[in-house]
Protein backbone atom coordinates (compact mmCIF):
# COMPACT_ATOMS: atom_id res chain seq x y z
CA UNK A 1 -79.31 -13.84 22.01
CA UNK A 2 -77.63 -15.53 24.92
CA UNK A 3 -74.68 -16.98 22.48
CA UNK A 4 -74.59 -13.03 21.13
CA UNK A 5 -74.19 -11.37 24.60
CA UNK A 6 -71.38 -14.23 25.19
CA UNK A 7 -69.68 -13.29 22.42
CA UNK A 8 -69.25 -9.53 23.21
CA UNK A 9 -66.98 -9.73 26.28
CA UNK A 10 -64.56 -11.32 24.40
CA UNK A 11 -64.74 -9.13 20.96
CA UNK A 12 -64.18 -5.80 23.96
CA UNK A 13 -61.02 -7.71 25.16
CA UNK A 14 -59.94 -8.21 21.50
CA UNK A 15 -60.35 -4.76 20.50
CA UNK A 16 -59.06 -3.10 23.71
CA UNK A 17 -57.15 0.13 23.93
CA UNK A 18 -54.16 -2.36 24.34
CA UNK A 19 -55.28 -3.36 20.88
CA UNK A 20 -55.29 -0.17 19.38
CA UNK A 21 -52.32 1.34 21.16
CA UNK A 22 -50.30 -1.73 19.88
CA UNK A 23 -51.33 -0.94 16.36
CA UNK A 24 -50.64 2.85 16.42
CA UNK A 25 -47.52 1.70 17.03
CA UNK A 26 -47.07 0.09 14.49
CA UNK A 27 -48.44 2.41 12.08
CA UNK A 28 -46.27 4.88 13.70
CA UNK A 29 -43.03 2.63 13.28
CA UNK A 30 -42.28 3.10 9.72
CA UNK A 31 -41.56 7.17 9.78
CA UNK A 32 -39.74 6.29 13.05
CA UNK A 33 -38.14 3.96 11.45
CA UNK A 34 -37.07 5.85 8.32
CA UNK A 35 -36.18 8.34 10.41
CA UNK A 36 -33.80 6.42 12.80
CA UNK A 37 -32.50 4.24 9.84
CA UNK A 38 -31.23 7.64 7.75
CA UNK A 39 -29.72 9.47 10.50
CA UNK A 40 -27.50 6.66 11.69
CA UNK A 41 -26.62 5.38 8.32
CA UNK A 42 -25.64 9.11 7.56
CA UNK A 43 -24.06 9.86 10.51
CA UNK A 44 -21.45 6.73 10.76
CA UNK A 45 -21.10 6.21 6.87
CA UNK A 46 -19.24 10.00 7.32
CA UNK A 47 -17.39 9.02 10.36
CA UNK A 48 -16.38 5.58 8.65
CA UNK A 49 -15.68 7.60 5.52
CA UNK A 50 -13.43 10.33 7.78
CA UNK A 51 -11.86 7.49 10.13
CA UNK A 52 -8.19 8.76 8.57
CA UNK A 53 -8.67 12.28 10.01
CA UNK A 54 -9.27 14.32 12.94
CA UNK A 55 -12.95 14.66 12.48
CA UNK A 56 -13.93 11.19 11.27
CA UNK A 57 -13.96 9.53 15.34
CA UNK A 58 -15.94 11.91 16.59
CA UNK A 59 -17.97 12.02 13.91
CA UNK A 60 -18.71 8.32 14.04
CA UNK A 61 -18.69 8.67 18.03
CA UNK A 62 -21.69 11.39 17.22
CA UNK A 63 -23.62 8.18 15.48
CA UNK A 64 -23.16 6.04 18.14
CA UNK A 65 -24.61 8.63 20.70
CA UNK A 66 -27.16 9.62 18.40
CA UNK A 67 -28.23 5.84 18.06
CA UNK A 68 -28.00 5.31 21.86
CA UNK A 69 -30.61 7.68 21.95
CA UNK A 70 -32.92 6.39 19.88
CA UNK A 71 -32.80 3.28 21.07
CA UNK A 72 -33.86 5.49 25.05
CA UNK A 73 -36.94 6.62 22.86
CA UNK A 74 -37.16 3.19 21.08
CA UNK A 75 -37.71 1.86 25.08
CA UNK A 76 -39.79 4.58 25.67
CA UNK A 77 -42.26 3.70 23.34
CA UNK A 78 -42.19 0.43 24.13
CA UNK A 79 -43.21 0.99 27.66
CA UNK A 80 -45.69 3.17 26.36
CA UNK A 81 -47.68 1.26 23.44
CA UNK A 82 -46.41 -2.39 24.04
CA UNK A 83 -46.59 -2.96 27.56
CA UNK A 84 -42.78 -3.81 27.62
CA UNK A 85 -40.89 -3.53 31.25
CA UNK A 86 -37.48 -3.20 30.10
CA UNK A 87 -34.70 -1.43 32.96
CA UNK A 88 -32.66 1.86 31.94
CA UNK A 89 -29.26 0.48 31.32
CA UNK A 90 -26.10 2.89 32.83
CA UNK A 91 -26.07 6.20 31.18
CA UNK A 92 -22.50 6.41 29.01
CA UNK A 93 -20.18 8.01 31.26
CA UNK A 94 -16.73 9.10 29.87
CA UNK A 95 -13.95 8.19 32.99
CA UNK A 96 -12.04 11.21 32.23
CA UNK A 97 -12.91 15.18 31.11
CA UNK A 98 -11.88 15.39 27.25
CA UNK A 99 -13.55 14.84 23.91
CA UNK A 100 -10.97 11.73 23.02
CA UNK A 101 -12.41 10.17 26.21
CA UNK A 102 -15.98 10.67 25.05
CA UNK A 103 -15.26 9.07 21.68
CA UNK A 104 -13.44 5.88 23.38
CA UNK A 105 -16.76 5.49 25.85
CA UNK A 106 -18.81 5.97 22.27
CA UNK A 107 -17.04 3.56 20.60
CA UNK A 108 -16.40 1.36 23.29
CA UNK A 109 -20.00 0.83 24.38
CA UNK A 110 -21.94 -2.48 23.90
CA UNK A 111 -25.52 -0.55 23.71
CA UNK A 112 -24.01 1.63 21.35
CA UNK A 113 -23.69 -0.86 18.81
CA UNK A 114 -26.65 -2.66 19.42
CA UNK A 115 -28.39 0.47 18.89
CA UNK A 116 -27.05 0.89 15.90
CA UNK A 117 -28.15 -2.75 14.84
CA UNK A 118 -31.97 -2.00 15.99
CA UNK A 119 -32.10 1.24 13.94
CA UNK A 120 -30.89 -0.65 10.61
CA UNK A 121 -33.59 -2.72 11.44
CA UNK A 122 -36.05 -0.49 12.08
CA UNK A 123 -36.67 0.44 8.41
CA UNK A 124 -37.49 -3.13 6.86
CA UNK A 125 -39.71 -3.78 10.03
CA UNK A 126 -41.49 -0.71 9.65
CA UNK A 127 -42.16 -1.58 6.73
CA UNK A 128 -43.76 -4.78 7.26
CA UNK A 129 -45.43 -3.58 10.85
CA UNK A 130 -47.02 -0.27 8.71
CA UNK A 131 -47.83 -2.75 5.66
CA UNK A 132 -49.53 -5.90 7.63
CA UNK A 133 -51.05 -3.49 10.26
CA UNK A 134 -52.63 -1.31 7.39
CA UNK A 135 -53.84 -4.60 5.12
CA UNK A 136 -55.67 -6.07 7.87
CA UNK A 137 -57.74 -2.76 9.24
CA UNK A 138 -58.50 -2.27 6.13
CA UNK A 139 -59.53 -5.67 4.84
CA UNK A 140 -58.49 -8.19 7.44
CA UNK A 141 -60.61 -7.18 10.54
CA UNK A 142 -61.88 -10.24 12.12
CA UNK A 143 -57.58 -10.95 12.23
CA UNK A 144 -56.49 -7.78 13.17
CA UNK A 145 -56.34 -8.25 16.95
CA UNK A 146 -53.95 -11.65 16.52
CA UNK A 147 -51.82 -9.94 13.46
CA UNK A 148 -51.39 -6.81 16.01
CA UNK A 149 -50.92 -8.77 18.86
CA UNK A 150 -48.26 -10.84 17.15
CA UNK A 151 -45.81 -8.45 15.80
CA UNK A 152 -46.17 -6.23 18.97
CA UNK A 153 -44.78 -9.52 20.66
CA UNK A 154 -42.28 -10.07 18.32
CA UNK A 155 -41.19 -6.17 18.50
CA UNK A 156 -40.94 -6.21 22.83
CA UNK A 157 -38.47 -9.24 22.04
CA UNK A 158 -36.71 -7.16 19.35
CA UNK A 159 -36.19 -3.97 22.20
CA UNK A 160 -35.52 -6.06 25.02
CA UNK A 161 -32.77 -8.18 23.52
CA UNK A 162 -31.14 -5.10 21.65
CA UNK A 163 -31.83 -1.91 23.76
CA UNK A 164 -32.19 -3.40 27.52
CA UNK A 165 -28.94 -3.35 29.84
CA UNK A 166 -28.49 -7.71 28.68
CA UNK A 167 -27.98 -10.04 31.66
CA UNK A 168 -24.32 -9.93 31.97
CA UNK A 169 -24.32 -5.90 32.41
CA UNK A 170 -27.46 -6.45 34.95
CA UNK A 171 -25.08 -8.65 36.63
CA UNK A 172 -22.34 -6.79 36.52
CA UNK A 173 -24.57 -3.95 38.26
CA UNK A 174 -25.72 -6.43 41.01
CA UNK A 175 -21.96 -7.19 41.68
CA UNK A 176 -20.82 -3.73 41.98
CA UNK A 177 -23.97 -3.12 44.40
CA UNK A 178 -22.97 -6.31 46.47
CA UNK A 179 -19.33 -5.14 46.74
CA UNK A 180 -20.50 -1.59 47.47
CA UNK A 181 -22.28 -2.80 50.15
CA UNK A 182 -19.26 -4.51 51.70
CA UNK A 183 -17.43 -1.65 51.41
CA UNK A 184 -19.73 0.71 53.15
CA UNK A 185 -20.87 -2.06 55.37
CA UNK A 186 -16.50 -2.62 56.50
CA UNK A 187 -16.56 1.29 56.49
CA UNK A 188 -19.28 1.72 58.80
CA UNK A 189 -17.53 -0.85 61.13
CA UNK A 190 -14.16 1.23 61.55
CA UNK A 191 -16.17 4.16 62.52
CA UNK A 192 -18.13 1.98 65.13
CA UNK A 193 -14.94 0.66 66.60
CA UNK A 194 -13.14 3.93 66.20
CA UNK A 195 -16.24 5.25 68.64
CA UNK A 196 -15.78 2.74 70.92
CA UNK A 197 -12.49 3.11 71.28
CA UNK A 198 -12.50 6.75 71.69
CA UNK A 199 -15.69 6.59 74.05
CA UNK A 200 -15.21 3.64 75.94
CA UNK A 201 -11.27 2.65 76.36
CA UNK A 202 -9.71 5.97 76.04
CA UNK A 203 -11.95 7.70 78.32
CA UNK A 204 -11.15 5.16 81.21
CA UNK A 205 -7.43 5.42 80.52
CA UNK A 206 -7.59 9.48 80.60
CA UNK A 207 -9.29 9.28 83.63
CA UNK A 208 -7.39 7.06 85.23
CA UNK A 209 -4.16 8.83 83.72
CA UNK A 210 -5.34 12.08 85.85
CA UNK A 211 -6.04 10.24 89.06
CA UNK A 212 -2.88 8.68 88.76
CA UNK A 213 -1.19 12.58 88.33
CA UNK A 214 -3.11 13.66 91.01
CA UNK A 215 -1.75 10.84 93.22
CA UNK A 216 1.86 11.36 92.24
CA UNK A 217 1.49 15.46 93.10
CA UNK A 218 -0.13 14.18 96.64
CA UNK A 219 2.84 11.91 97.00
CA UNK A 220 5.52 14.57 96.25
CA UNK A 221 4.03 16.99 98.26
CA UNK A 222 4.31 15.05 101.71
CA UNK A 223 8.03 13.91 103.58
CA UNK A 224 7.90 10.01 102.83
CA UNK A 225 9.22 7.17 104.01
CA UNK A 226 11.48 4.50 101.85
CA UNK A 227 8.61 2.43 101.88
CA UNK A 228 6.65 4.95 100.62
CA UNK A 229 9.12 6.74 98.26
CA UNK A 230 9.47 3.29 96.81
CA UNK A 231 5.30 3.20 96.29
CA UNK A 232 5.23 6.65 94.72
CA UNK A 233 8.22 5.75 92.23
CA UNK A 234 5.56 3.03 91.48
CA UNK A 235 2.70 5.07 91.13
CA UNK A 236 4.95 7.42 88.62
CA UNK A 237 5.88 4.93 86.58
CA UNK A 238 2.28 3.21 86.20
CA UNK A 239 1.21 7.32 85.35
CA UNK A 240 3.65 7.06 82.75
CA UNK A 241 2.78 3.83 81.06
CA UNK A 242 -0.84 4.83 81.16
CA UNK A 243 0.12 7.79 78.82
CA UNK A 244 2.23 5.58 76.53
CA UNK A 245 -0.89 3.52 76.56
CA UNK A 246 -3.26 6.47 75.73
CA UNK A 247 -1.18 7.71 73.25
CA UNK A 248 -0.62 4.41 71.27
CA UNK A 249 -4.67 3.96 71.28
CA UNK A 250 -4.94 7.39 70.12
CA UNK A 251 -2.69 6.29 67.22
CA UNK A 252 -4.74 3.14 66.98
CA UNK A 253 -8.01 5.17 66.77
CA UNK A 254 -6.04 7.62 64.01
CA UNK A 255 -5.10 4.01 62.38
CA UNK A 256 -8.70 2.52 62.00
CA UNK A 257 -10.67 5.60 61.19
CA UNK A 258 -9.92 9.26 62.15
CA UNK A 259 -12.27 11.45 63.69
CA UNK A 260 -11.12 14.32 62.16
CA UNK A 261 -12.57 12.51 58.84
CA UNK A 262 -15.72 11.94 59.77
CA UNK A 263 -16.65 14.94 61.57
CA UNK A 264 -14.79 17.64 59.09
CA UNK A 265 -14.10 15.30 55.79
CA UNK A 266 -10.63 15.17 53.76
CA UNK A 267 -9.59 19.02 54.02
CA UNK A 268 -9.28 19.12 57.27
CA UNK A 269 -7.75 15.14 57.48
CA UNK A 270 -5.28 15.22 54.69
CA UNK A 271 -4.28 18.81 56.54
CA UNK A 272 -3.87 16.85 59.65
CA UNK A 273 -1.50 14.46 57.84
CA UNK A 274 0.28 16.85 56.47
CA UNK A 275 1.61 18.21 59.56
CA UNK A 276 2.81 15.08 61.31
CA UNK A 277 5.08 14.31 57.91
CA UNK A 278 8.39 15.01 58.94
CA UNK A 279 9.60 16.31 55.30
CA UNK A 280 11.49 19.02 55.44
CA UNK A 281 9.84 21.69 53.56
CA UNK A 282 6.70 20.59 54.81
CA UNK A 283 3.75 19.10 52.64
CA UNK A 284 1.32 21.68 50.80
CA UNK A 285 -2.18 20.23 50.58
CA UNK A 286 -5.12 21.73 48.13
CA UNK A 287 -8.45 19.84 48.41
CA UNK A 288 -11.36 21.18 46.18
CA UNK A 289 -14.16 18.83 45.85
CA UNK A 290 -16.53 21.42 43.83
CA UNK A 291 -19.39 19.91 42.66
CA UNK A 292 -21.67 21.30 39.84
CA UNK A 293 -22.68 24.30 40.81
CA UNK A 294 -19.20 25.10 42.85
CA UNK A 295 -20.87 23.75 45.85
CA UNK A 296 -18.50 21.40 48.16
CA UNK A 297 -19.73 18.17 48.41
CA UNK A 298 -18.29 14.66 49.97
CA UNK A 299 -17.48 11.56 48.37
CA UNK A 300 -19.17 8.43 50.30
CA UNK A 301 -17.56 8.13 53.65
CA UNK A 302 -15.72 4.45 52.54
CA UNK A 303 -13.91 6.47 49.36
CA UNK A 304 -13.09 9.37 52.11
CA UNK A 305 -11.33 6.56 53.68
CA UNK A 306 -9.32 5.17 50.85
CA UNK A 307 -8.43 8.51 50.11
CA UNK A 308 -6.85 9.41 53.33
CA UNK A 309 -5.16 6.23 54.30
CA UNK A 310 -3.33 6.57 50.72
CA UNK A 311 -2.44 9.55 50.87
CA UNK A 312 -1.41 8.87 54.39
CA UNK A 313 0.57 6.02 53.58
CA UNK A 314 2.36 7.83 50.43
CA UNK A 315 3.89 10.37 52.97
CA UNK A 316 4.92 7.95 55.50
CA UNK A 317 6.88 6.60 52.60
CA UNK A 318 7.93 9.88 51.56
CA UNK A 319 9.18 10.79 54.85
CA UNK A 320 11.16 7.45 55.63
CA UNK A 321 12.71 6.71 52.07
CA UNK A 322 12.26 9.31 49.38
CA UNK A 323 14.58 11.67 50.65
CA UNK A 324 12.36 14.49 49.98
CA UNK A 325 12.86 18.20 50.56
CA UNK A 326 9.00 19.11 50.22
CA UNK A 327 6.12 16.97 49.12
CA UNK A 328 2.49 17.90 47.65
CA UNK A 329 -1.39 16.61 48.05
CA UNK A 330 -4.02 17.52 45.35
CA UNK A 331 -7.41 15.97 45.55
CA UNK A 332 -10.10 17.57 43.58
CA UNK A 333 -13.07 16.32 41.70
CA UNK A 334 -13.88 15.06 38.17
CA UNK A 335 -17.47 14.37 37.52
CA UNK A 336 -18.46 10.90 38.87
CA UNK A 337 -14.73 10.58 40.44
CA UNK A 338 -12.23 11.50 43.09
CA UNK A 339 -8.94 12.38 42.37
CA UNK A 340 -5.82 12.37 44.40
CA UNK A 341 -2.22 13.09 43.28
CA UNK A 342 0.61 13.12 45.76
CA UNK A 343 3.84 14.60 44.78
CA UNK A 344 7.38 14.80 46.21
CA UNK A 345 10.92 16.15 45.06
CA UNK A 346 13.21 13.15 46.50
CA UNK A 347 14.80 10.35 44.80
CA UNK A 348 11.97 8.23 42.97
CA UNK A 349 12.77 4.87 41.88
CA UNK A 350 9.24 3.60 43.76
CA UNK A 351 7.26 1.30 41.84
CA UNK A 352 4.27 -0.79 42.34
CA UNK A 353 5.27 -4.29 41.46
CA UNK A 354 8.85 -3.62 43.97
CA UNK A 355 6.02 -2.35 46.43
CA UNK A 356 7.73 1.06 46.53
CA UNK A 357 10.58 2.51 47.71
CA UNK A 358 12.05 -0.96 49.48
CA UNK A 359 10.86 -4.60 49.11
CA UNK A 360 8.07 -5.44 51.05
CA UNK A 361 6.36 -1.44 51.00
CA UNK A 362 3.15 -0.51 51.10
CA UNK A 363 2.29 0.30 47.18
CA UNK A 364 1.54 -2.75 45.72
CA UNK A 365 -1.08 -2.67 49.25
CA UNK A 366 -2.59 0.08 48.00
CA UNK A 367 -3.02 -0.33 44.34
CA UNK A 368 -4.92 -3.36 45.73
CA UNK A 369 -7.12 -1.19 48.15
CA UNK A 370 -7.88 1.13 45.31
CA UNK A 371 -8.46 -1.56 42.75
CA UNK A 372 -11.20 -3.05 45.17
CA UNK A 373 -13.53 -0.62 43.99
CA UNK A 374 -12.73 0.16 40.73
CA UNK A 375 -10.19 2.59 41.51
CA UNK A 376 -6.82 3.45 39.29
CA UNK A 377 -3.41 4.17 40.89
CA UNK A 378 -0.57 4.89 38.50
CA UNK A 379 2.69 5.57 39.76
CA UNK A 380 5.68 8.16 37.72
CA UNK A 381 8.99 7.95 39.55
CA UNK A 382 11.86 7.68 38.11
CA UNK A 383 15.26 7.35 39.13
CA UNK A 384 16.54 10.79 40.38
CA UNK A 385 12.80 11.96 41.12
CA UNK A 386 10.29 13.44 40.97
CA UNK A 387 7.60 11.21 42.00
CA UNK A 388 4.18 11.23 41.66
CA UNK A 389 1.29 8.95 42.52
CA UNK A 390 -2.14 9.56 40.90
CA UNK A 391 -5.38 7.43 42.19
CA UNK A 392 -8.48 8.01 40.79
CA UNK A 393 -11.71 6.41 42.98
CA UNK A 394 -15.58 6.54 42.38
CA UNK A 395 -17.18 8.99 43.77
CA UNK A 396 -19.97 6.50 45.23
CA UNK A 397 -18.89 3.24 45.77
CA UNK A 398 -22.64 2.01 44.93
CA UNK A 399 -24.62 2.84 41.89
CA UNK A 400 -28.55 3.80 42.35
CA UNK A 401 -30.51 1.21 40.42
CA UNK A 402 -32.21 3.07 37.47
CA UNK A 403 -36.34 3.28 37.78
């Protein structure tokens, strides 16, 4: 009796619930399996079979998706019935509006095709999961437990090496975190020193700017003496320097991280811009950063910045060399990114690799500001003008991690 009651602890951990979830998956895996196995084979055989016209992409793009979301419920039931702990890889985001741009992501995506490969699978081991499962409840019970536990081992590999996010893309994702953080982190920084400027140094010099004013008016108001004369010629020239001072930290402050940014975002900036450019015609400036919903939202605060020191530095250049009559901003939003186009009517002939409109410009700067964090800047100017510069940034420079 003692032997029998040892024997029972371990029979209850053999024939758990884990047991039995583990083998109603299995049982369950060969209608998934049929199912998942038809639908894709239909699905891309017709857009393989339609490549040569307009249908046949999307079509076979409409597979890939379809397979991409098996393989979600694939992980699903994995989590649920084999215990697996496999992460959500990045949900397939097109980089531009359009259905061509859909396809390319479709067709272009690792998972996609690896989702494809598990649901081929799926059918011949559904078959033998459904088939071994079946034999041994019904006739194999003392080895059901180890045949169960076996192929629900052999099916966590088969999900986590086909439908998780793979090391190199987890990597990837851990990168792009890290360098968002630096980003944010250098961001963070220019507003700090931009504070401290405005707070600490400018305040002194603005004070002591208008107790140096209110000296000179004392001086000017009493009968001097040369001595004197000579000391208030003195204290008007220090009054004077203390406002070129002033005004160059000002600029300074503008040059590290405008206020105006941070307390009213990139409508209000970009407007701000727009006025000091000395083009003729002036600069005409349209932000709309409508998210879903129509509600105005803000990029993170480091892509606000990239935004308005490029745009910033494009009309610099477009006041100094373009020879423009009038000159254009456009920033608006498209899904996950941030778009900015600045136009003008002058001469053209700017160009990245030349750095813009004279050797040594700013462009080729930029494009490798933007390019930091996965940004696109594209340049159309040819000779005789127009020009136009397009830049296209993330909207968030970090990626949540999926739960």
């Amino acid at each position: 009796m003692k032997l029998r009651g040892d024997r029972r602890p371990e029979a209850r951990a053999l024939y758990g619930a884990q047991m039995w979830r583990e083998a109603r998956h299995h049982l369950v895996g060969l209608p998934f399996g049929i199912l998942v196995f038809v639908v894709t084979v239909v699905l891309l055989s017709v857009g393989v079979g339609l490549s040569v016209t307009v249908i046949g992409l999307p079509v076979l793009a409409l597979g890939l998706r379809q397979a991409r979301w098996f393989g979600a419920l694939a992980r699903s039931r994995a989590r649920a019935s084999l215990g697996a702990r496999i992460e959500e890889p990045e949900p397939l985001t097109p980089t531009r509006p359009g259905v061509m741009s859909q396809v390319l992501a479709a067709v272009t995506d690792g998972l996609c095709w690896r989702s494809v490969l598990y649901c081929l699978l799926m059918l011949p081991w559904g078959i033998i999961t459904f088939t071994l499962t079946l034999v041994f409840l019904v006739a194999g019970w003392p080895l059901l437990p180890f045949v169960v536990r076996y192929l629900a081992v052999v099916h966590r590999v088969m999900v986590e090496a086909l439908l998780g996010p793979g090391r190199l893309s987890v990597r990837v994702r851990e990168l792009e975190e890290d360098r968002g953080a630096v980003v944010d982190t250098a961001a963070a920084d220019l507003r700090r020193i931009e504070r401290d400027l405005h707070d600490g140094a400018q305040a002194r010099l603005v004070a002591l700017a208008m107790d140096l004013g209110l000296a000179k008016e004392k001086l000017l108001d009493t009968e001097l003496t040369r001595e004197q004369a000579s000391a208030a010629r003195m204290v008007d020239a220090a009054h004077g320097e203390v406002k070129l001072a002033l005004q160059e930290l000002r600029d300074l402050a503008r040059g590290i991280h405008p206020a105006v940014l941070t307390d009213r975002g990139l409508d209000a900036a970009l407007s701000s811009v727009a006025a000091r450019c000395t083009v003729p015609g002036g600069v005409r400036v349209n932000v709309d950063l409508a998210g879903p919903g129509g509600v105005q939202e803000r990029p993170d605060s480091a892509v606000e910045g990239i935004a308005y020191f490029t745009v910033s530095e494009l009309l610099t250049n477009t006041s100094k060399h373009a020879g423009a009559r009038s000159a254009s901003v456009d920033v608006w939003r498209s899904a996950e990114r941030l778009m900015v186009q600045v136009g003008d009517d002058g001469r053209g002939g700017a160009t990245v690799p030349g750095g813009g409109f004279r050797p040594g410009g700013g462009l080729a700067g930029l494009a490798e500001r933007i390019g930091a964090v996965d940004g696109v800047f594209l340049v159309e100017s040819p000779a005789g003008g127009p020009t136009t510069v397009t830049v296209e940034l993330p909207w968030r420079t970090r990626t949540a991690r999926p739960l």
